[in-house]
C-alpha atoms as a PDB file:
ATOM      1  CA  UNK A   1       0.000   0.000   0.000  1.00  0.00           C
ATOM      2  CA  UNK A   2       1.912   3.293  -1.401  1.00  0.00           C
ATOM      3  CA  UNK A   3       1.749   6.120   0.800  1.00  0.00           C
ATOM      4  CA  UNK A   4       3.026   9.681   0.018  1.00  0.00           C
ATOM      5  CA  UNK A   5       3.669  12.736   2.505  1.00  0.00           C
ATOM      6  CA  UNK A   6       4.136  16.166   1.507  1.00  0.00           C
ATOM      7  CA  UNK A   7       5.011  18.928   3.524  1.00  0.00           C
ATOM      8  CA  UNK A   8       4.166  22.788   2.895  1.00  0.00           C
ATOM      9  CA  UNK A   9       6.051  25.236   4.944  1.00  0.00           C
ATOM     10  CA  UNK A  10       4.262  27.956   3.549  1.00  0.00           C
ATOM     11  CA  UNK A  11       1.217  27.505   5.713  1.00  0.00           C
ATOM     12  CA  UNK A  12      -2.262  27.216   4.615  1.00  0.00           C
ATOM     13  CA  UNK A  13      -3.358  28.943   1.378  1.00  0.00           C
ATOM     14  CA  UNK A  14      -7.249  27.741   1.310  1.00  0.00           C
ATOM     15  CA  UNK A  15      -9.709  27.258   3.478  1.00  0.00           C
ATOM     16  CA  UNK A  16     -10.612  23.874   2.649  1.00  0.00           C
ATOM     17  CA  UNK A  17      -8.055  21.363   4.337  1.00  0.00           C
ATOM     18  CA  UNK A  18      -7.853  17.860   4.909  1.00  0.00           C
ATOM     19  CA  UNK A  19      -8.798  16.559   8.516  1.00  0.00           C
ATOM     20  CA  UNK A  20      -5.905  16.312  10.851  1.00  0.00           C
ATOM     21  CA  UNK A  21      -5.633  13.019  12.688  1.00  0.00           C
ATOM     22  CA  UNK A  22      -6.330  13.313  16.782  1.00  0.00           C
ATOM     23  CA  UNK A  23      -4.399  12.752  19.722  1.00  0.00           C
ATOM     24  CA  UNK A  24      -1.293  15.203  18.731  1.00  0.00           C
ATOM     25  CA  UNK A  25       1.285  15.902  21.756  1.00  0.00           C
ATOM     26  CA  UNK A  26       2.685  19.958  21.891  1.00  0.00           C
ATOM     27  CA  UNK A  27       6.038  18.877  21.077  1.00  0.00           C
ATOM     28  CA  UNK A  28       6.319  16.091  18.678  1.00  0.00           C
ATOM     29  CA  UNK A  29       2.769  15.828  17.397  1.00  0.00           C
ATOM     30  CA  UNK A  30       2.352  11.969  16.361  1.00  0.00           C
ATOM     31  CA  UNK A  31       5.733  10.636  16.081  1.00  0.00           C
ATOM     32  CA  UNK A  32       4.073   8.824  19.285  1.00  0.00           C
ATOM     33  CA  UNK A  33       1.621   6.717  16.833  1.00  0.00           C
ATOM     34  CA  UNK A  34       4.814   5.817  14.623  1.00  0.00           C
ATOM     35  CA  UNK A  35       6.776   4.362  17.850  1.00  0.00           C
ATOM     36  CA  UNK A  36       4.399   0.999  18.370  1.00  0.00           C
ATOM     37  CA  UNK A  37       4.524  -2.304  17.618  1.00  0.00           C
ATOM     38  CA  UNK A  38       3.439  -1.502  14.260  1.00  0.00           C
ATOM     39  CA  UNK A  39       5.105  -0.509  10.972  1.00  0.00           C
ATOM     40  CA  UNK A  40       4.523   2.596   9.991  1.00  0.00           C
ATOM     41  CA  UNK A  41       3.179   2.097   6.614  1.00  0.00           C
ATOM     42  CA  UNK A  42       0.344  -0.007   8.772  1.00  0.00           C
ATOM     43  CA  UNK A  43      -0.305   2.944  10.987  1.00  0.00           C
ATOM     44  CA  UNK A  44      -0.925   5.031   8.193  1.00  0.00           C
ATOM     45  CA  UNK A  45      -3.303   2.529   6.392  1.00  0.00           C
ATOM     46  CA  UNK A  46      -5.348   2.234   9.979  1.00  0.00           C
ATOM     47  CA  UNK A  47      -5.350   6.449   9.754  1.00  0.00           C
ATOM     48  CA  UNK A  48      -6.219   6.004   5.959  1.00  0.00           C
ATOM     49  CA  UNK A  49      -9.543   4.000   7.259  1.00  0.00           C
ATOM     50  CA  UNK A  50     -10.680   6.325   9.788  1.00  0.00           C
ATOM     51  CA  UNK A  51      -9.564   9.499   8.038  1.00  0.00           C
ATOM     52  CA  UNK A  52      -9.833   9.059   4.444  1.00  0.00           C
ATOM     53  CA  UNK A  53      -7.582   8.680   1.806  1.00  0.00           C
ATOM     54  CA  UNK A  54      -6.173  12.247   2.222  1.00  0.00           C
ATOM     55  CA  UNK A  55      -5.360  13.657   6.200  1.00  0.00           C
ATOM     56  CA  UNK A  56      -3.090  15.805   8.007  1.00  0.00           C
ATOM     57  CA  UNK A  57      -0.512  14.497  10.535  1.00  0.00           C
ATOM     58  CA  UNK A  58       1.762  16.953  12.763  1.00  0.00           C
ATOM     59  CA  UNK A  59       5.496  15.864  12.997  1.00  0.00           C
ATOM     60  CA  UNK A  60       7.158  18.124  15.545  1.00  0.00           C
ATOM     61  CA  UNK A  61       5.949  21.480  14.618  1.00  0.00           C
ATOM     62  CA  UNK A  62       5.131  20.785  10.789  1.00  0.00           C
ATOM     63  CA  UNK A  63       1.870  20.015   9.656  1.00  0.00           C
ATOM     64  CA  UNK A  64       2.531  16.830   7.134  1.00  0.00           C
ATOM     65  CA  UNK A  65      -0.113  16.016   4.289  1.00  0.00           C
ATOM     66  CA  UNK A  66      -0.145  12.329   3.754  1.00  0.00           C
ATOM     67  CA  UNK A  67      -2.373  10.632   0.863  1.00  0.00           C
ATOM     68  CA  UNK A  68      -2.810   7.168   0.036  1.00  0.00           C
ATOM     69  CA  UNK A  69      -3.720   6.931  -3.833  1.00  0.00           C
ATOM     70  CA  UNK A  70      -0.447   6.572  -5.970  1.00  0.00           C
ATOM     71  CA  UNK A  71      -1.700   8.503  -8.982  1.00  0.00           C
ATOM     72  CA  UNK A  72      -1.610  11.825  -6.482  1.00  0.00           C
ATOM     73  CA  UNK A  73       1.868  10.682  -5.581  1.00  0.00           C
ATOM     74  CA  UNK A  74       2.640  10.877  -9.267  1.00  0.00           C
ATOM     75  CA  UNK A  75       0.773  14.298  -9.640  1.00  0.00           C
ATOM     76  CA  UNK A  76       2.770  15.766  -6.667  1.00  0.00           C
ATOM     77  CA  UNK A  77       6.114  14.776  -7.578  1.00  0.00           C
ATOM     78  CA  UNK A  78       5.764  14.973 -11.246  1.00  0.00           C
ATOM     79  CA  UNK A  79       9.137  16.792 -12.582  1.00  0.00           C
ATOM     80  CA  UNK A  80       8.915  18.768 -15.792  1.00  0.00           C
END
């Protein structure tokens, strides 16, 4: 299961943004999730389920998209 993450330091241009997965800590958001007995690629799918195939995860203090369908991985990191 291909998983993508892009980060935008730019902040938030629109209104209209993914949700952002719960349970974020005020220093290193949810690196906490990634530090189970699980894989993180399997975290991600269980966050995928819940969330949708598009959500927002905070790593330290960057907000992190993170999509699960390949063709927007090819759409995002398409180079000229």
């Amino acid at each position: 299961m291909p998983f993508g993450i892009f980060s935008n330091k730019k902040g938030n241009i629109n209104s209209r943004t993914p949700p952002k997965v719960a349970g974020s800590w005020p220093v290193i958001g949810h690196l906490h999730l990634l530090s189970g007995s699980n894989l993180p690629h399997n975290t991600f799918g269980l966050m995928a389920n819940k969330y949708g195939p598009i959500f927002t995860v905070k790593f330290g203090a960057h907000q992190v998209l993170v999509y699960k369908v390949p063709f927007w991985a090819k759409l995002v990191y398409k180079i000229p």
